[in-house]
C-alpha atoms as a PDB file:
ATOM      1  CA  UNK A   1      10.676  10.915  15.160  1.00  0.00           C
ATOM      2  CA  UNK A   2      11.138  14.424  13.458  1.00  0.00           C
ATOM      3  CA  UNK A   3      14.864  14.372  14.531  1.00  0.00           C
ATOM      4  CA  UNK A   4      15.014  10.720  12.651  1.00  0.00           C
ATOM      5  CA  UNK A   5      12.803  11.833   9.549  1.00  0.00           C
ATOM      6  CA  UNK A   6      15.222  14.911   9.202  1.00  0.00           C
ATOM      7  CA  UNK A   7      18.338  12.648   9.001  1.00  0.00           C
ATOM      8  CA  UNK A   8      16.527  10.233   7.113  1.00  0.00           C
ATOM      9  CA  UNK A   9      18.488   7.067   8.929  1.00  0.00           C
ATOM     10  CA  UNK A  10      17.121   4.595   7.464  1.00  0.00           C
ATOM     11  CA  UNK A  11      19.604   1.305   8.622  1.00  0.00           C
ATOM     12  CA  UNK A  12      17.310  -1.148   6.050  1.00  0.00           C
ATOM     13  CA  UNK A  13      15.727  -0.951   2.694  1.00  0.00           C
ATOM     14  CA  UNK A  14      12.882  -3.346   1.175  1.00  0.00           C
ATOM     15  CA  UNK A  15      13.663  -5.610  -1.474  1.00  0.00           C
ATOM     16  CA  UNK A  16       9.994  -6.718  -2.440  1.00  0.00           C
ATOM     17  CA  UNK A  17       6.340  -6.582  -1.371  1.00  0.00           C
ATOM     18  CA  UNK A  18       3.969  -9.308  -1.503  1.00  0.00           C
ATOM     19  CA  UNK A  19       0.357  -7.267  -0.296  1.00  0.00           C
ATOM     20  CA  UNK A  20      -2.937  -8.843  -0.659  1.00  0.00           C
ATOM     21  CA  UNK A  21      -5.757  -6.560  -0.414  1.00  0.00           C
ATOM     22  CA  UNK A  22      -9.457  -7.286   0.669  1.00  0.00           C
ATOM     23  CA  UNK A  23     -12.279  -4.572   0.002  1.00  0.00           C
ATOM     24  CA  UNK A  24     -14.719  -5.186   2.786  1.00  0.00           C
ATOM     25  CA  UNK A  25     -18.364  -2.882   3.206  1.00  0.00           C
ATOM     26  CA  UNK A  26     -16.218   0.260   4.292  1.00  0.00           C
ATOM     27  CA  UNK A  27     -12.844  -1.038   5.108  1.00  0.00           C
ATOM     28  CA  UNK A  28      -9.731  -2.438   3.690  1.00  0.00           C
ATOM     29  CA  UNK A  29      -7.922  -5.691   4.923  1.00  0.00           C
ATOM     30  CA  UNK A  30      -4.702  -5.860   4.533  1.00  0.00           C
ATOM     31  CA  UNK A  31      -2.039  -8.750   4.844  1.00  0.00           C
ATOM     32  CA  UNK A  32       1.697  -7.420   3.568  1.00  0.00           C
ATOM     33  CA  UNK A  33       4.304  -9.136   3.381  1.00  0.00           C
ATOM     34  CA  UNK A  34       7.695  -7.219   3.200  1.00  0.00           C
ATOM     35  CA  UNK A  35      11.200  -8.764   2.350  1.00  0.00           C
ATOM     36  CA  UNK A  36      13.690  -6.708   4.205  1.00  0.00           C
ATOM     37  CA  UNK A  37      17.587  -6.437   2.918  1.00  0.00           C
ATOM     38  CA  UNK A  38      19.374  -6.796   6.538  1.00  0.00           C
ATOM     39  CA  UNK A  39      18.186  -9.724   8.834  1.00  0.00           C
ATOM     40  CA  UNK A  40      20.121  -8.895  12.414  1.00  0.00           C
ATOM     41  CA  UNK A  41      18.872  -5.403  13.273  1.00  0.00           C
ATOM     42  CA  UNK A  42      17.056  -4.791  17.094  1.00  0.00           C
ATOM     43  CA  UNK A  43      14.281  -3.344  15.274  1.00  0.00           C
ATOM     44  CA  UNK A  44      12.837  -2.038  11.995  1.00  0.00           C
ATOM     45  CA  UNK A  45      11.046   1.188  11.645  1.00  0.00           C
ATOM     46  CA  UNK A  46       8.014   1.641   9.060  1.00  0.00           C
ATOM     47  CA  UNK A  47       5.324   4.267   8.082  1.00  0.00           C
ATOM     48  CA  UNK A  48       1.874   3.224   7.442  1.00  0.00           C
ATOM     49  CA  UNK A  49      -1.299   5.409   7.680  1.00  0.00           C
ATOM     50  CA  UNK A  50      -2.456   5.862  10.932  1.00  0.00           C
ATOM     51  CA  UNK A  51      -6.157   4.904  10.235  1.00  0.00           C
ATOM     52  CA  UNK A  52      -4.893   1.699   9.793  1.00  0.00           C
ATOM     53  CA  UNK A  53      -4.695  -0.609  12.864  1.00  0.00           C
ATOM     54  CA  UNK A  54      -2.235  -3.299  12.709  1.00  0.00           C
ATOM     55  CA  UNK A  55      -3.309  -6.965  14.442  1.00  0.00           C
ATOM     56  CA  UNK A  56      -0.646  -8.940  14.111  1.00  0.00           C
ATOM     57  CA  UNK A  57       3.198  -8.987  12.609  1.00  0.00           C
ATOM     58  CA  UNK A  58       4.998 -11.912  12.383  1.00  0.00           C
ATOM     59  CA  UNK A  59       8.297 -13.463  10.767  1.00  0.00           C
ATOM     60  CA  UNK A  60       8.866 -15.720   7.790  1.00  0.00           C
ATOM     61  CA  UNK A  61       8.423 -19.017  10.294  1.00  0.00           C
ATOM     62  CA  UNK A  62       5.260 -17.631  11.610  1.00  0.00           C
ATOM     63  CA  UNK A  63       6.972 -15.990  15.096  1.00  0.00           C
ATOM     64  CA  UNK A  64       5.233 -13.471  16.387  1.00  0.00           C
ATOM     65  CA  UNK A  65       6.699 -10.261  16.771  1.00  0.00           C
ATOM     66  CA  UNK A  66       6.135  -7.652  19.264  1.00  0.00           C
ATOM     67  CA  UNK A  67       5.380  -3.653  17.481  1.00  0.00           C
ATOM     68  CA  UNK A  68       4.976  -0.436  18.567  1.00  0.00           C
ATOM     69  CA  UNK A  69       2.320   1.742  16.498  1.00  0.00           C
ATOM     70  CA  UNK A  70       2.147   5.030  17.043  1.00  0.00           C
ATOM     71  CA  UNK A  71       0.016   7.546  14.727  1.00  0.00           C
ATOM     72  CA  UNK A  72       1.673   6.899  11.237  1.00  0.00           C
ATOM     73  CA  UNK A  73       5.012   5.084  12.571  1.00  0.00           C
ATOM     74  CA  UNK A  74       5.060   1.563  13.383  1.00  0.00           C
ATOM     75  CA  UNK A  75       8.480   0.136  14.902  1.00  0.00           C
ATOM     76  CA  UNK A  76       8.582  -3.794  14.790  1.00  0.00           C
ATOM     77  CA  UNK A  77      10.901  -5.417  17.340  1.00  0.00           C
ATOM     78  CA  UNK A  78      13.062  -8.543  16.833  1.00  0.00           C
ATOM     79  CA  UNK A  79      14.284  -9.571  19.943  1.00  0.00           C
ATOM     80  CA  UNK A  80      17.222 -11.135  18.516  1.00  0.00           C
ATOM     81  CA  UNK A  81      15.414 -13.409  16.087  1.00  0.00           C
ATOM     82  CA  UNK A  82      16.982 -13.539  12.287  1.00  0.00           C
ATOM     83  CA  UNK A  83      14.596 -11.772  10.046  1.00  0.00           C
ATOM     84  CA  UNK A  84      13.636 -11.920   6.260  1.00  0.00           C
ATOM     85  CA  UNK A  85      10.242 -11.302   5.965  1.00  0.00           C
ATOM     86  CA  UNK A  86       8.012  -9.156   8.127  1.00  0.00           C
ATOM     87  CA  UNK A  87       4.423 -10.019   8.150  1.00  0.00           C
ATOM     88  CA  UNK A  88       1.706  -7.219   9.006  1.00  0.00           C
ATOM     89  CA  UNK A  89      -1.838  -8.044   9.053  1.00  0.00           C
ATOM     90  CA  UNK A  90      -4.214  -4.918   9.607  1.00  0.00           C
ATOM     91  CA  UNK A  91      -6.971  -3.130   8.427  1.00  0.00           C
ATOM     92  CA  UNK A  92      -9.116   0.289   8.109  1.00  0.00           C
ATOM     93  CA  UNK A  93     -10.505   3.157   6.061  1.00  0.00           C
ATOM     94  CA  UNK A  94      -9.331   6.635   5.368  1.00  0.00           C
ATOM     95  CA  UNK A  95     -11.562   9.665   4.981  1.00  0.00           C
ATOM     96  CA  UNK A  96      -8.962  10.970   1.985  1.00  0.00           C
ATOM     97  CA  UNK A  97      -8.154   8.440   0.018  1.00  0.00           C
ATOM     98  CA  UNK A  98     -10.814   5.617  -0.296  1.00  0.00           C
ATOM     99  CA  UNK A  99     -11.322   1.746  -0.537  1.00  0.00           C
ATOM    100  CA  UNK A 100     -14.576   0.190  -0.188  1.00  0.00           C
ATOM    101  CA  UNK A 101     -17.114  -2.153  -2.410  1.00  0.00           C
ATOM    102  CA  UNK A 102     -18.359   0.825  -4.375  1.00  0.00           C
ATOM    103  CA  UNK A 103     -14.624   1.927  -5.309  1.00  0.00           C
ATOM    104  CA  UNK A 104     -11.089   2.628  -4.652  1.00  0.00           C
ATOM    105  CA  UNK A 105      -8.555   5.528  -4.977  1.00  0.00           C
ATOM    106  CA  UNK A 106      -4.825   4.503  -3.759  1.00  0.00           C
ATOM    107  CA  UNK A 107      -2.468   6.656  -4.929  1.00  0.00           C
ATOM    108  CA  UNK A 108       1.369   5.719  -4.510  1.00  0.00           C
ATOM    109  CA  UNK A 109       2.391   8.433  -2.688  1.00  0.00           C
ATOM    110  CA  UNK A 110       0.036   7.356  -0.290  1.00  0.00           C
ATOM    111  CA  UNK A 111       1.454   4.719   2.550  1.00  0.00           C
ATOM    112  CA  UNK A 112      -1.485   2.276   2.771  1.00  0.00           C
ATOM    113  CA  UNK A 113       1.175  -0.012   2.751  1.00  0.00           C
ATOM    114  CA  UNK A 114       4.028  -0.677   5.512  1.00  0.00           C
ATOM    115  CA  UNK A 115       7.177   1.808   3.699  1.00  0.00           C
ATOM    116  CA  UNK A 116      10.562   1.439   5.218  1.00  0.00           C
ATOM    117  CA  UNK A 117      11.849   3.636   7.868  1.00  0.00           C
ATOM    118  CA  UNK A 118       9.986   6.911   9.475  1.00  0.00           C
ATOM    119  CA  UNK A 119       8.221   9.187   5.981  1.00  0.00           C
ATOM    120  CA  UNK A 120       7.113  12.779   6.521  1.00  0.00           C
ATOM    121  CA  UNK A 121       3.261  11.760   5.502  1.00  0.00           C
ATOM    122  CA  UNK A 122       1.361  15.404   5.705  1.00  0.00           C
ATOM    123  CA  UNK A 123       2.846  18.806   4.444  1.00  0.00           C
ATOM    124  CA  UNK A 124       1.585  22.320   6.554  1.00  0.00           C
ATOM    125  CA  UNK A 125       1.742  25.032   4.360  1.00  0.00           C
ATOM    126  CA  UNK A 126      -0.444  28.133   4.424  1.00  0.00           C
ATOM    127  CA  UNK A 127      -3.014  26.949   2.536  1.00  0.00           C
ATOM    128  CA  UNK A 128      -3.940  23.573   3.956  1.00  0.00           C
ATOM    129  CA  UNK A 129      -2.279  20.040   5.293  1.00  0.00           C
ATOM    130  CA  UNK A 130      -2.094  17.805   2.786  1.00  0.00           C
ATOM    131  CA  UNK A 131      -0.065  14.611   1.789  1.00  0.00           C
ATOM    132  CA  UNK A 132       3.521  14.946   0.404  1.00  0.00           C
ATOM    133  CA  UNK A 133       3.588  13.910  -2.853  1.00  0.00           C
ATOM    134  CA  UNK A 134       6.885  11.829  -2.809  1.00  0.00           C
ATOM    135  CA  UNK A 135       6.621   8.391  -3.721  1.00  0.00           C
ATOM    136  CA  UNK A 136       6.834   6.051  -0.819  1.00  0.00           C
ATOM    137  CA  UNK A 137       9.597   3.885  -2.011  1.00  0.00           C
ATOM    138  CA  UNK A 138      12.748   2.924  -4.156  1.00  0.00           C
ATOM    139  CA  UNK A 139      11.708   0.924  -7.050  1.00  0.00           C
ATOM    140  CA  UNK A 140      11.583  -3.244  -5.989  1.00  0.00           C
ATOM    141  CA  UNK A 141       9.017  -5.837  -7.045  1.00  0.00           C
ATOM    142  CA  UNK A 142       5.879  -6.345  -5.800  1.00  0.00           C
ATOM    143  CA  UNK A 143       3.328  -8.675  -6.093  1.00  0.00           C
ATOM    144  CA  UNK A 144      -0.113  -7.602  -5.240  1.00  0.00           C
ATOM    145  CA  UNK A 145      -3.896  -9.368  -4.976  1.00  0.00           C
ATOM    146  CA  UNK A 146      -7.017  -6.954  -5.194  1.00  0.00           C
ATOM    147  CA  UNK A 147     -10.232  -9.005  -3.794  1.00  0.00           C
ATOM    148  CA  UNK A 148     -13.125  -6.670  -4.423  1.00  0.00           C
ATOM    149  CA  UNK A 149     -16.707  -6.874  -6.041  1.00  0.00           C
ATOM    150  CA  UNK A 150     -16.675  -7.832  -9.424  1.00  0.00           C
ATOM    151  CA  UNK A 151     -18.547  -4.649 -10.377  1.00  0.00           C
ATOM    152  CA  UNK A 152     -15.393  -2.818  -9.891  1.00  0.00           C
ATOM    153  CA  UNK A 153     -12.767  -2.307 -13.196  1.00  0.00           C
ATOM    154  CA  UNK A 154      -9.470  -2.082 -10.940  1.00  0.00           C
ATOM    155  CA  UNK A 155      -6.118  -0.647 -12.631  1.00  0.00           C
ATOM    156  CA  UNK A 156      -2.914  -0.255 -11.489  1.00  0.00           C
ATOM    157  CA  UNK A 157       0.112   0.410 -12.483  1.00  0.00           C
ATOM    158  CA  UNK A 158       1.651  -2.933 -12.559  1.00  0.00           C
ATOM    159  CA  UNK A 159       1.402  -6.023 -15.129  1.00  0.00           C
ATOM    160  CA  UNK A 160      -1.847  -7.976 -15.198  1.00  0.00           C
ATOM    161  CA  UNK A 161      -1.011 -11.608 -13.976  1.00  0.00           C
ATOM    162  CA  UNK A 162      -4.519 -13.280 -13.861  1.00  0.00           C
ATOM    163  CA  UNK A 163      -8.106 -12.630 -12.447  1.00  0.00           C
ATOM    164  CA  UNK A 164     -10.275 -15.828 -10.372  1.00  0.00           C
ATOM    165  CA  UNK A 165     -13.656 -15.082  -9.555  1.00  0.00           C
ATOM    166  CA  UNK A 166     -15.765 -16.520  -6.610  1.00  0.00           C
ATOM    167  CA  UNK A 167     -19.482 -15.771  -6.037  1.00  0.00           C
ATOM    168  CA  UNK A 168     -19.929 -11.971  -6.468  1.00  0.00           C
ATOM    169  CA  UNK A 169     -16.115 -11.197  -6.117  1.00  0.00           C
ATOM    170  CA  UNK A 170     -13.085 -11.202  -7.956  1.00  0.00           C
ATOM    171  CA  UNK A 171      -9.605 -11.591  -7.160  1.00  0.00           C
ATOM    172  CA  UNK A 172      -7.323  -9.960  -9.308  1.00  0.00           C
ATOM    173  CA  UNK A 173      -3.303 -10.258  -9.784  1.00  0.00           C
ATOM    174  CA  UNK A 174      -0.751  -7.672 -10.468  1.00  0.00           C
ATOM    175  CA  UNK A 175       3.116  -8.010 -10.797  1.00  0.00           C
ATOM    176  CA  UNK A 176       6.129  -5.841 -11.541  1.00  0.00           C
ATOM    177  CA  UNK A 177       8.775  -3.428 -10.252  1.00  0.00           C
ATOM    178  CA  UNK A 178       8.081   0.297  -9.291  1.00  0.00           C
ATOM    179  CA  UNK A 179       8.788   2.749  -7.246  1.00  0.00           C
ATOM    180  CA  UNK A 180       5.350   2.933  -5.552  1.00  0.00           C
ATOM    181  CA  UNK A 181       1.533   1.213  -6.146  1.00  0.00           C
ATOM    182  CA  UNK A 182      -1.544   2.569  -7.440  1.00  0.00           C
ATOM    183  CA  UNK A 183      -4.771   1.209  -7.634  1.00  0.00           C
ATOM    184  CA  UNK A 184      -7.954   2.741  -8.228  1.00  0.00           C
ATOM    185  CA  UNK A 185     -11.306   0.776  -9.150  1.00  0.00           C
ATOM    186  CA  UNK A 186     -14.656   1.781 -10.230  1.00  0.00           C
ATOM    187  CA  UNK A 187     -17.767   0.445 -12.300  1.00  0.00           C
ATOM    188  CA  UNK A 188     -17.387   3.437 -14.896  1.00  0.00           C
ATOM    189  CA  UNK A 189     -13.596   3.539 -15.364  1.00  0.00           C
ATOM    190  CA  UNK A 190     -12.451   2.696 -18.558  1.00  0.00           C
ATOM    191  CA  UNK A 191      -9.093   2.640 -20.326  1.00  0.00           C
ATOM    192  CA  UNK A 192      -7.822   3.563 -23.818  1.00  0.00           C
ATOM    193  CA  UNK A 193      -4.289   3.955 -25.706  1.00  0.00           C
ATOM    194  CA  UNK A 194      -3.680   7.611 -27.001  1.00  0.00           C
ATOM    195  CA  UNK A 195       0.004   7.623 -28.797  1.00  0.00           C
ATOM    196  CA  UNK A 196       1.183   5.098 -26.307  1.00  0.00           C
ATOM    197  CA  UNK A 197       0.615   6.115 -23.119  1.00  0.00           C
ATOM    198  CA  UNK A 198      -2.547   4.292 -21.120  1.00  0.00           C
ATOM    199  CA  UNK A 199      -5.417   6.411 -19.981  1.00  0.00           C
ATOM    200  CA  UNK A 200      -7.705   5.459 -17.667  1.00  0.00           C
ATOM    201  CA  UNK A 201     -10.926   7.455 -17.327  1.00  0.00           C
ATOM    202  CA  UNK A 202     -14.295   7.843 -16.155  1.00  0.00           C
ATOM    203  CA  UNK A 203     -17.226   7.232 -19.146  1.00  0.00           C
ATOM    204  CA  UNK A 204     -19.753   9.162 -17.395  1.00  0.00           C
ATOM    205  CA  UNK A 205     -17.165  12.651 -17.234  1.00  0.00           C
ATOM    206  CA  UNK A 206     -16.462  12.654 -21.275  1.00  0.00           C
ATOM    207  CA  UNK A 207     -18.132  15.962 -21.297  1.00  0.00           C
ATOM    208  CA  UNK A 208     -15.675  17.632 -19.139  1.00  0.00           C
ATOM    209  CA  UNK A 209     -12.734  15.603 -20.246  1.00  0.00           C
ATOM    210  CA  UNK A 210     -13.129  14.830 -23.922  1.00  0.00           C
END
């Protein structure tokens, strides 16, 4: 895997997302669905967060397909079928960056969501390991559903397409093309215009950030 992150070989791209996300207690559900730009290749190669546990990928007809997942790199296997769509349906939590019914921090450099081909994900330097802070994509569309408590104030930084609520949860839609997908969500974040660029903020930290 180093030898293929080092090349960077990546034999497909993504040409949209479609990711519907479900805040549980302490977990996020997950169910993305990922239009690919070549249909005929043995496999595909992805990166996605190794506290994440995938359950099930299948194709645009519903096949099942058979995956390998190991640590943060996930190869899905075709077995000769035509693909345009790849399915993954998985779920889990992350002791860095959060998402649970009290709120969520999901930065875009961050791959909570399945990124084409094999992504250096931490960085060793003498300090500390951290996350690299490339963005985990070329800029496509995506379309993506936030079901969470409807406590929560979610942003991201797509388009607001529409908001249902059910019981004590909301679903909210999001649209647009980017190079990567954040979303963060609290009960005290709050947003305001200062000469045309959109801040969001926290109410209850005015003191230290006037």
């Amino acid at each position: 895997k180093q030898k293929y992150i080092e090349a960077e070989q990546n034999e497909f791209s993504v040409l949209s997302y479609d990711i519907d996300l479900s805040v549980q207690k302490d977990t996020l559900a997950i169910t993305a669905g990922v239009i690919v730009n070549q249909d005929s290749l043995d496999s595909y190669p992805f990166t996605l967060y190794h506290r994440y546990q995938i359950k099930k990928v299948f194709d645009q007809d519903g096949r099942t397909l058979k995956f390998d997942q190991d640590g943060d790199y996930v190869e899905v296997k075709t077995e000769n079928q035509k693909i345009k769509k790849i399915y993954f349906v998985y779920e889990g939590f992350s002791q860095y960056y959060y998402a649970t019914r009290q709120g969520i921090c999901l930065p875009a450099n961050y791959e909570y969501y399945p990124v084409a081909g094999w992504k250096r994900v931490f960085i060793n330097d003498e300090r500390n390991t951290r996350f690299t802070q490339e963005l985990t994509s070329d800029r496509v569309d995506y379309k993506v559903k936030i079901t969470c408590p409807k406590s929560l104030h979610v942003y991201t930084n797509l388009e607001f397409e529409g908001e249902e609520e059910k019981g004590k949860e909301k679903t909210v839609s999001y649209g647009g093309r980017t190079d990567g997908v954040t979303v963060v969500a609290s009960p005290y974040l709050r947003d305001a215009n200062i000469d045309g660029i959109r801040v969001v903020y926290s109410y209850i930290d005015i003191d230290n950030s006037p």
